[in-house]
Protein backbone atom coordinates (compact mmCIF):
# COMPACT_ATOMS: atom_id res chain seq x y z
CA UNK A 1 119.60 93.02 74.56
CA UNK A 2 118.87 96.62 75.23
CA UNK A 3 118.18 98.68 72.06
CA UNK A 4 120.06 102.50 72.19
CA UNK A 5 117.37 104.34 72.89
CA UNK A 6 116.38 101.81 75.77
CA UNK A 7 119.98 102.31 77.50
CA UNK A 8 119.37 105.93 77.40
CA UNK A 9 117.65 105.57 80.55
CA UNK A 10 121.00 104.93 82.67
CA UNK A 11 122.41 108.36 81.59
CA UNK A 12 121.85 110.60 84.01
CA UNK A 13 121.51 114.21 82.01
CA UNK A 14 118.69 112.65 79.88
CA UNK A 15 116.87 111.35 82.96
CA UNK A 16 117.18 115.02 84.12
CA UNK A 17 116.03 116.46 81.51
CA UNK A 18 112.98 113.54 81.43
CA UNK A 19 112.25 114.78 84.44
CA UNK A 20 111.89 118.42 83.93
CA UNK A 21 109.39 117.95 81.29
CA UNK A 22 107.13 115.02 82.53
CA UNK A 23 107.77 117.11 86.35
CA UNK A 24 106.55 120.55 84.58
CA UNK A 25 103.30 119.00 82.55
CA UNK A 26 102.43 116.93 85.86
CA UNK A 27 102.68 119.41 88.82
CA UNK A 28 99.69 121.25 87.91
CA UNK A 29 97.24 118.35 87.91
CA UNK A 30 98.78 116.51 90.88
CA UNK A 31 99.11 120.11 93.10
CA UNK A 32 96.99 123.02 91.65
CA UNK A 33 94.05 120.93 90.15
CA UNK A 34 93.66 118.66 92.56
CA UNK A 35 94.99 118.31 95.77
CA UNK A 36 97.65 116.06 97.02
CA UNK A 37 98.12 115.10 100.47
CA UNK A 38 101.69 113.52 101.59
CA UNK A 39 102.71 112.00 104.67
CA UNK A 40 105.71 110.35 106.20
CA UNK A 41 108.17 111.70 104.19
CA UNK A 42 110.22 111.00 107.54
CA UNK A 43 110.66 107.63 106.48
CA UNK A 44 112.81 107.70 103.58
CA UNK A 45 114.35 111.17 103.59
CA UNK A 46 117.88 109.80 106.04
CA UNK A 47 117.20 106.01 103.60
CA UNK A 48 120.82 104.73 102.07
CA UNK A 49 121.25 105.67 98.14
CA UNK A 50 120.76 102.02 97.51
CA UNK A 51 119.06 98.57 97.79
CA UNK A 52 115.73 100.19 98.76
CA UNK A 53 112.39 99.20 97.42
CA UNK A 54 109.26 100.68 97.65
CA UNK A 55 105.99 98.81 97.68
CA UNK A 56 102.76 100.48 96.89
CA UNK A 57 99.27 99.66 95.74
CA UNK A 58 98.26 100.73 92.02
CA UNK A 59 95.76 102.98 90.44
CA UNK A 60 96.57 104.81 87.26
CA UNK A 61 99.61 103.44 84.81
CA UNK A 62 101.81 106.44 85.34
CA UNK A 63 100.44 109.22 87.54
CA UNK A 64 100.85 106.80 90.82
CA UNK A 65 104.91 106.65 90.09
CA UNK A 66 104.99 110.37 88.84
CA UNK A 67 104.20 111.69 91.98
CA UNK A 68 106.36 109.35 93.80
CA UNK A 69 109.12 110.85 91.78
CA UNK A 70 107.88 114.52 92.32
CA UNK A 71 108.41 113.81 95.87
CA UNK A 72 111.45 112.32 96.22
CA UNK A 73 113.10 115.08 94.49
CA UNK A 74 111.24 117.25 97.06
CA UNK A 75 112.81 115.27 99.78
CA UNK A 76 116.01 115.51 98.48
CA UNK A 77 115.77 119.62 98.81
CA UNK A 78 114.50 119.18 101.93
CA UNK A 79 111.04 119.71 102.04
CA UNK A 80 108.06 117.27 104.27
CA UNK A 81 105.32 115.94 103.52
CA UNK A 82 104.83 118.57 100.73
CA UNK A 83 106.12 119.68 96.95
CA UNK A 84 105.83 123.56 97.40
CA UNK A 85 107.08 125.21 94.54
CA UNK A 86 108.74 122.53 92.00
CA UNK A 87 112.29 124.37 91.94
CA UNK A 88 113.39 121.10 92.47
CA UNK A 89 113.02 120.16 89.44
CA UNK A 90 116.12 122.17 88.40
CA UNK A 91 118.29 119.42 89.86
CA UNK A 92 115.97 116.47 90.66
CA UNK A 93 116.91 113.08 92.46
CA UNK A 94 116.92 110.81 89.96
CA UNK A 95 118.69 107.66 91.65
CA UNK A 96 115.65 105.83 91.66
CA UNK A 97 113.94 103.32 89.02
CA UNK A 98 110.15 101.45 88.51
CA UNK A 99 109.23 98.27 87.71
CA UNK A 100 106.72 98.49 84.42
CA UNK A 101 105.23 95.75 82.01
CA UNK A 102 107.42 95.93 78.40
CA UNK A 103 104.81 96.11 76.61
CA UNK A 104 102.95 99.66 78.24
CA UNK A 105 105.86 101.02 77.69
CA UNK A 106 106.08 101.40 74.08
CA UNK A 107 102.53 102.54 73.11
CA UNK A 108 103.04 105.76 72.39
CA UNK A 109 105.85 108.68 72.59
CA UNK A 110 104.37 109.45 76.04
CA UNK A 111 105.27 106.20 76.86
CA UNK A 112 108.70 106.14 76.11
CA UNK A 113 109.16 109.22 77.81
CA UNK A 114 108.17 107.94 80.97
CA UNK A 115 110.58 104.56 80.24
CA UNK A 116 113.26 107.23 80.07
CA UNK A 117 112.34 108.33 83.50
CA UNK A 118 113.87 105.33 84.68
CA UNK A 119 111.66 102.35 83.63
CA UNK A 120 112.78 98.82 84.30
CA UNK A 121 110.69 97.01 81.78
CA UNK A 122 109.40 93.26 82.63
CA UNK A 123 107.37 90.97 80.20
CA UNK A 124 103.79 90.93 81.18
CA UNK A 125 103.25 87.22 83.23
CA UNK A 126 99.33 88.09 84.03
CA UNK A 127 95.95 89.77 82.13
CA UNK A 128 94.06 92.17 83.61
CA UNK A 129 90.74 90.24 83.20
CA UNK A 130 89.08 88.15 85.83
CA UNK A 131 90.69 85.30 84.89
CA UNK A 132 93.98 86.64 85.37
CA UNK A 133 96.99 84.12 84.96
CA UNK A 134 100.05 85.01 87.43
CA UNK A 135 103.59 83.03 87.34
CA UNK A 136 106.85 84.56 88.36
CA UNK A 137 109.19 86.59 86.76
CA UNK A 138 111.65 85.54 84.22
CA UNK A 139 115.06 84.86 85.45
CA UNK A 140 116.70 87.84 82.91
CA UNK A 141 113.97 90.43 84.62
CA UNK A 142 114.85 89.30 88.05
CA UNK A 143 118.61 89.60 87.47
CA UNK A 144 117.57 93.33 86.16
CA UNK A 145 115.71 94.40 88.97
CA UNK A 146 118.06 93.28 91.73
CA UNK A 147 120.87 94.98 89.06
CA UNK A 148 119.02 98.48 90.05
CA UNK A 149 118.47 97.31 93.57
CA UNK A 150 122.87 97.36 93.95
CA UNK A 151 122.66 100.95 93.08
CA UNK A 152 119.38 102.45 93.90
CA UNK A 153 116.24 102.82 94.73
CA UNK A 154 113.15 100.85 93.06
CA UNK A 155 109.05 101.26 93.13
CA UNK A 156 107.45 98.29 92.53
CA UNK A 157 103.96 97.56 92.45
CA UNK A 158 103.21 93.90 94.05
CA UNK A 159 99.79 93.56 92.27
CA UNK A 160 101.06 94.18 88.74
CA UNK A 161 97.45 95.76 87.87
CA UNK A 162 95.30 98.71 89.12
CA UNK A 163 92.63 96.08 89.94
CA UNK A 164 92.02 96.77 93.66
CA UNK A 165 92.51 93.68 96.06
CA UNK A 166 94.35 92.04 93.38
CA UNK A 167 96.33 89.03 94.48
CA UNK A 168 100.12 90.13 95.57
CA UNK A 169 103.13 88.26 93.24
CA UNK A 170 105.53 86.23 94.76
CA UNK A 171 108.37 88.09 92.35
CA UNK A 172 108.06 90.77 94.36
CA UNK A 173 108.80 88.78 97.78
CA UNK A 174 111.53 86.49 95.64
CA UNK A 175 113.30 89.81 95.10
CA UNK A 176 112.92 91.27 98.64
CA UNK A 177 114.15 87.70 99.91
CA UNK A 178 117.16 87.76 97.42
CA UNK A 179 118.27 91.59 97.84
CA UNK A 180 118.00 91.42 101.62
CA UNK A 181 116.56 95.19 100.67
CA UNK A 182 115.07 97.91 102.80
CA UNK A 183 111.23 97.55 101.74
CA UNK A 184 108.78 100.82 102.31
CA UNK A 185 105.40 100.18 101.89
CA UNK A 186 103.29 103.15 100.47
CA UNK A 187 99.25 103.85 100.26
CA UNK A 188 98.03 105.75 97.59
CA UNK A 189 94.65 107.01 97.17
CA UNK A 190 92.30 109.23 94.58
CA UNK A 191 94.52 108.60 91.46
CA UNK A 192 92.14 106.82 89.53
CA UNK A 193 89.74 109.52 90.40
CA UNK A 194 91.62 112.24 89.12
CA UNK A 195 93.42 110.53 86.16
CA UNK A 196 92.99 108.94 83.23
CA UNK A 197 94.14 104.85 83.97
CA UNK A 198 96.63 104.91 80.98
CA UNK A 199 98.14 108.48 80.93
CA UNK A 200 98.34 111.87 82.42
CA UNK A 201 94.61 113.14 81.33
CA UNK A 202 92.37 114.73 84.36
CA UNK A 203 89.06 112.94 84.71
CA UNK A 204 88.27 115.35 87.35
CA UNK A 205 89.36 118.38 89.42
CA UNK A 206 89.59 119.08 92.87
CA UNK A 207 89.89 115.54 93.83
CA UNK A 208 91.93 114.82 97.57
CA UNK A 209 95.19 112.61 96.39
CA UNK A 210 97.21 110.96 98.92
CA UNK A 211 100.50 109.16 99.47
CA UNK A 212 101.72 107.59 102.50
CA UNK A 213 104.78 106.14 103.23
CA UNK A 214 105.23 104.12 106.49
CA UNK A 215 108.08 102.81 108.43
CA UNK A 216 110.10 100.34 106.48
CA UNK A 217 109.31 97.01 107.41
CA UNK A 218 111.12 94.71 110.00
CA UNK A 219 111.68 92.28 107.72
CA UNK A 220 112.81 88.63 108.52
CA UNK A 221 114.56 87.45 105.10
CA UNK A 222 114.53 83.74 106.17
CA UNK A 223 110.49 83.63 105.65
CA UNK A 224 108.81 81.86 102.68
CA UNK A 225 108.29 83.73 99.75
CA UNK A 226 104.44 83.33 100.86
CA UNK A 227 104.75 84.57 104.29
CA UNK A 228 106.83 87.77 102.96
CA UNK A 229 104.24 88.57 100.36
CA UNK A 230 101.47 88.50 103.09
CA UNK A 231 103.84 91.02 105.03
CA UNK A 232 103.71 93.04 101.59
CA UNK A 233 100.06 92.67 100.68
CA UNK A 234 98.98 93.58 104.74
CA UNK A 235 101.63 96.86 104.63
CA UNK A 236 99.99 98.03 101.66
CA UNK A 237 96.50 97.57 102.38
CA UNK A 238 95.27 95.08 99.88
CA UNK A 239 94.99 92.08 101.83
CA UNK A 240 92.26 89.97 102.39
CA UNK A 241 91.60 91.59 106.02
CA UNK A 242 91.90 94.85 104.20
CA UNK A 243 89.53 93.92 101.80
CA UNK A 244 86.47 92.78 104.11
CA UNK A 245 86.99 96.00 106.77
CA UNK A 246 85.98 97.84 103.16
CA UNK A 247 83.38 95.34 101.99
């Protein structure tokens, strides 16, 4: 069961005001320090309110779904493929949610900020070591996700770790294949350049940051899980293939 402070998340003024002050300490280092490069914004700015889920590849614990927020909120007031002055910030979009291990989230106050930004918190089912030990999610954390899929948007991240080239986990195609959802893949790049891998400190300056969204996927929802996690893994770039064009 939810503890108080955990159900806080749902109400919308306190999400606002979440946002305005992770928004505020953020926009400097993702758009004056460094510099952050969007694209296809035209994907997702005419997307239904709901049952959308974004897949993206994972590089810092927080900064990576910061900035996705910062732009969605820019969408909403209309601006592409950049934030421009964060006035939106006054009123941001905040119909959207993001799939984070339980435990990360409770490490520090920082922490439990960003959960109040609209974390949906999932026991950890793998170790970020080489011998890493995946299984699927639990049955409560499924039900929760696909809960915030029936009213609005969700980032996921199919790896579950910042390791590049990580394996994909079938929990994300099990919910894709259950919520019959839109699914956006997105390509980020430079954040674990720029930030710290656990919270919002710079490691450097003037570093290029990017974030691409592409067309939602055709998807064909009567594929094995297997077959719609390759679709995932290949959209995002962290496939196999992917991995020996870099090699």
């Amino acid at each position: 069961m939810e503890s108080f402070f955990e159900r806080l998340r749902y109400v919308k003024l306190v999400r606002k005001m979440v946002y305005i002050i992770i928004g505020s300490l953020s926009y400097p280092r993702l758009a004056i320090l460094n510099r952050l490069k969007i694209s296809g914004t035209e994907h997702i700015k005419n997307l239904p309110g709901k049952n959308v889920l974004f897949v993206s590849n994972h590089q810092t614990y927080f900064m990576d779904v910061i900035a996705f927020l910062h732009i969605f909120c820019a969408v909403k007031w209309r601006k592409e493929n950049k934030l421009g002055v964060p006035y939106y910030l006054l009123n941001p979009f905040t119909n959207v949610y993001f799939v984070s291990a339980e435990d990360t989230m409770k490490k520090n106050f920082m922490t439990r900020l960003m959960a109040l930004a609209g974390s949906l918190t999932v026991k950890r089912t793998w170790v970020e070591t080489d011998r890493a030990v995946r299984k699927g999610l639990s049955a409560a954390d499924s039900n929760k996700i696909l809960r915030a899929l029936g009213n609005s948007w969700v980032i996921t991240f199919p790896q579950g770790t910042t390791t590049p080239f990580a394996p994909g986990r079938k929990g994300t195609a099990f919910l894709i294949k259950q919520s019959r959802c839109i699914v956006v893949p997105v390509v980020i790049d430079g954040f674990n350049k720029a930030f710290h891998k656990r919270g919002l400190r710079l490691l450097q300056k003037n570093v290029d940051l990017s974030v691409t969204f592409k067309r939602p996927l055709q998807m064909d929802f009567e594929d094995s899980l297997e077959e719609i996690l390759a679709r995932v893994m290949d959209a995002i770039e962290q496939s196999e293939d992917f991995k020996n064009k870099t090699a």
